[in-house]
Protein backbone atom coordinates (compact mmCIF):
# COMPACT_ATOMS: atom_id res chain seq x y z
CA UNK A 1 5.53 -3.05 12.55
CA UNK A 2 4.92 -0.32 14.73
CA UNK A 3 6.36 -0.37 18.57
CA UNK A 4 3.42 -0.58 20.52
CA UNK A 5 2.88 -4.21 18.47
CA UNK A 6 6.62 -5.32 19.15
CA UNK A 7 5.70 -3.81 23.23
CA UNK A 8 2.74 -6.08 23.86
CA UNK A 9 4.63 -8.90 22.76
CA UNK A 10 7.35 -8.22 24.97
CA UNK A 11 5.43 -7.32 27.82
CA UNK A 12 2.81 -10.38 27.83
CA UNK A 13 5.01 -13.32 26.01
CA UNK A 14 8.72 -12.45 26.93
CA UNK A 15 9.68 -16.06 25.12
CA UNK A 16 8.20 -15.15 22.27
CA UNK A 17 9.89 -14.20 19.08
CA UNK A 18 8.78 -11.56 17.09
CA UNK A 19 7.99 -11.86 13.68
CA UNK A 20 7.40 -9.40 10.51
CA UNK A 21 5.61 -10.94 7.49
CA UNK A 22 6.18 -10.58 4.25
CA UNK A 23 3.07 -8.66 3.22
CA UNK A 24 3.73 -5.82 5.88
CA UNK A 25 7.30 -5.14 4.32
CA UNK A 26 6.70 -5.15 0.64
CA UNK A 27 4.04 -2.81 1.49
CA UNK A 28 6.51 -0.17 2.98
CA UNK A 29 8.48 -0.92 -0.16
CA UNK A 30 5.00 -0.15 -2.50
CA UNK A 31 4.48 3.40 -0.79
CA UNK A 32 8.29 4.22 -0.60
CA UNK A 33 8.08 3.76 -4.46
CA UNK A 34 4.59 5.80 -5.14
CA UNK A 35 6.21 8.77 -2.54
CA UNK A 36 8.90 8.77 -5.03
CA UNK A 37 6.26 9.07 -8.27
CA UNK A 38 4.59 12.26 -6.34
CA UNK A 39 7.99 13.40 -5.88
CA UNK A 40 8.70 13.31 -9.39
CA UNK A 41 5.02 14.37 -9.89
CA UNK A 42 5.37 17.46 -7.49
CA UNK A 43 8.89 18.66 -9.41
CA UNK A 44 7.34 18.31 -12.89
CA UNK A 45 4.22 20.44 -12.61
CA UNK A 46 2.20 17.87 -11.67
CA UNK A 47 -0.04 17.23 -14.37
CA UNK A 48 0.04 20.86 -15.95
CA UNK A 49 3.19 19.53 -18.05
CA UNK A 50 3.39 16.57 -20.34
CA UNK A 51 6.09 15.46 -18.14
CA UNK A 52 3.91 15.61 -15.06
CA UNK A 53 1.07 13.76 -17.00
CA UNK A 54 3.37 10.65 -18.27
CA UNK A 55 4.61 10.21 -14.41
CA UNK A 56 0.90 10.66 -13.01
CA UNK A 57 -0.10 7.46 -15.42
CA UNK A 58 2.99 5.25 -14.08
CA UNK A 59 1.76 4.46 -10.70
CA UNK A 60 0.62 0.90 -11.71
CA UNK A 61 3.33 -0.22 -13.75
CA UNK A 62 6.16 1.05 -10.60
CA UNK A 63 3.92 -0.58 -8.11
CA UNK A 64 2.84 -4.05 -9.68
CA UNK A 65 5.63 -6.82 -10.32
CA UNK A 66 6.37 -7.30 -14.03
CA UNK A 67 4.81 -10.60 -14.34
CA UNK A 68 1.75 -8.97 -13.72
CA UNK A 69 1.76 -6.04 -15.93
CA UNK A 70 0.14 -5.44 -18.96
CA UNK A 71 1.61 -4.67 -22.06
CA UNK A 72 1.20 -0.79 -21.87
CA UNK A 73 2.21 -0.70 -18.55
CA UNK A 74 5.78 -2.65 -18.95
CA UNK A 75 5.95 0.24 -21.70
CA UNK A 76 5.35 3.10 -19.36
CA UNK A 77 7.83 1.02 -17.17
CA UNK A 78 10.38 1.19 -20.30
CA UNK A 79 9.62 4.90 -20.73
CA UNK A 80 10.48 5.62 -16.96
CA UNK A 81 14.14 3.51 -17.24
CA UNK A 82 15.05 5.95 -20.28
CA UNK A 83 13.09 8.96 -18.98
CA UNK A 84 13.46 9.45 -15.29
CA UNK A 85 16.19 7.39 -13.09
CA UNK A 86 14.60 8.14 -9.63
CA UNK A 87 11.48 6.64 -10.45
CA UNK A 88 12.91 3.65 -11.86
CA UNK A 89 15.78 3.28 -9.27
CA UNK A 90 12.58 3.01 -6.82
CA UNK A 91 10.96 0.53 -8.50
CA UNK A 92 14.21 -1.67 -8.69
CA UNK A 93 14.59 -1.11 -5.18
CA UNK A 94 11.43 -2.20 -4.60
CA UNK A 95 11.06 -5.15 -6.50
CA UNK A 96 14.60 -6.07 -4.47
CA UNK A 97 13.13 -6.10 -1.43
CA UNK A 98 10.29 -8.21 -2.72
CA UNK A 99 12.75 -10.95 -4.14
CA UNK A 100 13.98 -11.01 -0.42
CA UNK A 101 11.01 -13.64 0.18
CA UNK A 102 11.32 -15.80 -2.70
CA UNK A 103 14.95 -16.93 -2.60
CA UNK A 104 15.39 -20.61 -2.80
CA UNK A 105 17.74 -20.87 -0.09
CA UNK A 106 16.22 -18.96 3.37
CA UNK A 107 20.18 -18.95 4.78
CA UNK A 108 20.76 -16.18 2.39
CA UNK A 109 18.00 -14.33 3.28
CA UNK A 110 20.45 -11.66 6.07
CA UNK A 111 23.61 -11.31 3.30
CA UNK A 112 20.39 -10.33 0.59
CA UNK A 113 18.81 -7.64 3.26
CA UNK A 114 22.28 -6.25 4.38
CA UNK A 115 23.31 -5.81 0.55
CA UNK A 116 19.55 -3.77 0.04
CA UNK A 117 19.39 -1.72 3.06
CA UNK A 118 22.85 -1.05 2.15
CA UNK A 119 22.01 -0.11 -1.47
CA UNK A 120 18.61 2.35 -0.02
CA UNK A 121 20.63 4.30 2.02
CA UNK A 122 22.71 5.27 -0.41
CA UNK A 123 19.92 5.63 -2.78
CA UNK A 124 19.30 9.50 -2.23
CA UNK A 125 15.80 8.88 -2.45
CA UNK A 126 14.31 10.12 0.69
CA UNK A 127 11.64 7.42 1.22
CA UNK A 128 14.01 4.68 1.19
CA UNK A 129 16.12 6.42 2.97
CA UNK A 130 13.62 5.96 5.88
CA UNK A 131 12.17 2.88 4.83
CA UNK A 132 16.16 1.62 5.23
CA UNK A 133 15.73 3.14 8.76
CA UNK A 134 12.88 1.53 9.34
CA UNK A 135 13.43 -2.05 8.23
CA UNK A 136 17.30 -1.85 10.17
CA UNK A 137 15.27 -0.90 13.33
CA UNK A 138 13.33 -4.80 12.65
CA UNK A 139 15.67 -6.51 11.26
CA UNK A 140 15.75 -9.68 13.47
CA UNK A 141 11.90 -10.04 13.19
CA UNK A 142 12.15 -9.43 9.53
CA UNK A 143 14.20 -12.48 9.10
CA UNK A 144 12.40 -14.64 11.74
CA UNK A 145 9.65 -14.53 9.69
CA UNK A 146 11.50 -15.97 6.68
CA UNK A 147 13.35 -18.22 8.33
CA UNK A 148 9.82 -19.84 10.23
CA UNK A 149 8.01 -19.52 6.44
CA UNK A 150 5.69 -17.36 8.46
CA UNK A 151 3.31 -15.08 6.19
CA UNK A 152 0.01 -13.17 6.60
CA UNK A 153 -0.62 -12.35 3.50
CA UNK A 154 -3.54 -14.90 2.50
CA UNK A 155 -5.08 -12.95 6.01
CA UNK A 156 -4.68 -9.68 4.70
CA UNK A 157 -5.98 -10.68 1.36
CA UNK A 158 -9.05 -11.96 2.97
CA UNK A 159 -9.75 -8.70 5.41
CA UNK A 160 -9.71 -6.73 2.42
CA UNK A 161 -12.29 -8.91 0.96
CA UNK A 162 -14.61 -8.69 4.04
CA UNK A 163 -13.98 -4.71 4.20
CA UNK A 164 -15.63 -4.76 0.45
CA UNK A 165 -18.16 -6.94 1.37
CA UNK A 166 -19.21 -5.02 4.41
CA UNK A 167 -20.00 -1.64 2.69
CA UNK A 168 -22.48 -2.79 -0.67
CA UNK A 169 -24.34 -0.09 -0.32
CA UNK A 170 -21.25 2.13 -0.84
CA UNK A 171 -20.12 -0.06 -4.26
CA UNK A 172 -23.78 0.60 -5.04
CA UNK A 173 -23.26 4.34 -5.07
CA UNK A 174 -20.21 3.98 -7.39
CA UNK A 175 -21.51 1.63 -9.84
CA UNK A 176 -25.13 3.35 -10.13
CA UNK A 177 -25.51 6.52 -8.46
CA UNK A 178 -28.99 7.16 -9.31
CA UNK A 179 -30.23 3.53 -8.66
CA UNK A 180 -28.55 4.44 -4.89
CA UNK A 181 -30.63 7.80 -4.67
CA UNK A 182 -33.86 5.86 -5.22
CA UNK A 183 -33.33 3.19 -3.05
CA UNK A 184 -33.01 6.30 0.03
CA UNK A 185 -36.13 6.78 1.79
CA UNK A 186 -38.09 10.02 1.53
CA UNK A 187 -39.22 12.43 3.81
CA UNK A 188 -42.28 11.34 5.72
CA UNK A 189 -45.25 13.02 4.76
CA UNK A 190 -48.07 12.32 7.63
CA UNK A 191 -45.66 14.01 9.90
CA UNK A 192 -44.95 17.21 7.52
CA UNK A 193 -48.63 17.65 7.07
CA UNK A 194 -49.55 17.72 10.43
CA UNK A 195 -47.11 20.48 11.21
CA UNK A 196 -48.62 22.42 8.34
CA UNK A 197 -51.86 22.19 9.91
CA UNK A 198 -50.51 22.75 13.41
CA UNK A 199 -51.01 19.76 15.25
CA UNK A 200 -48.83 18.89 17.87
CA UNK A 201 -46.64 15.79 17.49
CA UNK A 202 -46.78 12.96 20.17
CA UNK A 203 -43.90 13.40 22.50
């Protein structure tokens, strides 16, 4: 979503109409709710109070969808609706904007955006605040994108899968440190000897 995407377009296919997908804007919806948590975190201590610890341990369960939390994490979520409004407020608002792309009816896709950008600005949480900034600014390609069932989230699923597979020797390192430090090669020992005894190296 940034400008110098929407400028290319523009510039090099005038006809064109722009497009958001889904996976972009729930994204900006998943680190407007985790600013919110370090918010929280930041106020309480961070973890040097027991409040601060109980926040630090509810990233998951604010960032996944319910249907795909566990059982101690839809707790935490329960703890956070009793014990701290902001935090929950920005999950709500975030799982709002996520419902945005699976209503059954696409026509009432611009009434359900107005009503949420409306409710984030008003939300005196400062990174919905912006994200409501943000999301006004692309509005029209927001809803292009639902309206043409346009989506690039199976892509951006897969890049993150080739990004893993493209560093094993990194996973290595975190799964078995040691087993990484053997695999390294050593020092070369010919040439360390022969500068012990003096010899000059071959150019």
């Amino acid at each position: 979503m940034s400008g110098g995407y929407e400028k290319a377009i523009r510039e090099n296919a005038p006809h064109a109409e722009v497009c958001f997908d889904p996976f972009h804007v729930v994204r900006l919806g998943q680190r407007a709710v985790d600013q919110v948590r370090r918010d929280e975190w930041n106020a309480h201590e961070r973890s040097h109070t027991k409040t601060g610890k109980r926040i630090k341990g509810t990233r998951w369960s604010l960032l996944k969808s319910p249907d795909k939390q566990t059982v101690p994490q839809l707790a935490l979520l329960g703890e956070a609706q009793q014990a701290n409004k902001p935090m929950f407020r920005a999950f709500l608002l975030k799982e709002e904007l996520r419902l945005l792309y699976q209503l059954e009816n696409p026509a009432l896709a611009p009434a359900h955006l107005d009503a949420w950008l409306a409710w984030a600005s008003r939300s005196r949480l400062d990174p919905f605040v912006k994200l409501a900034r943000t999301i006004r600014r692309h509005r029209p390609g927001i809803l292009a994108a639902i309206r043409l069932g346009l989506s690039n989230g199976r892509l951006e699923g897969l890049n993150s899968r080739i990004r893993l597979s493209s560093a094993p020797s990194a996973a290595c390192a975190r799964c078995n440190p040691r087993a990484s430090l053997r695999s390294r090669p050593g020092p070369r020992r010919g040439r360390r000897t022969a500068r012990r005894r003096g010899a000059r190296a071959d150019p």
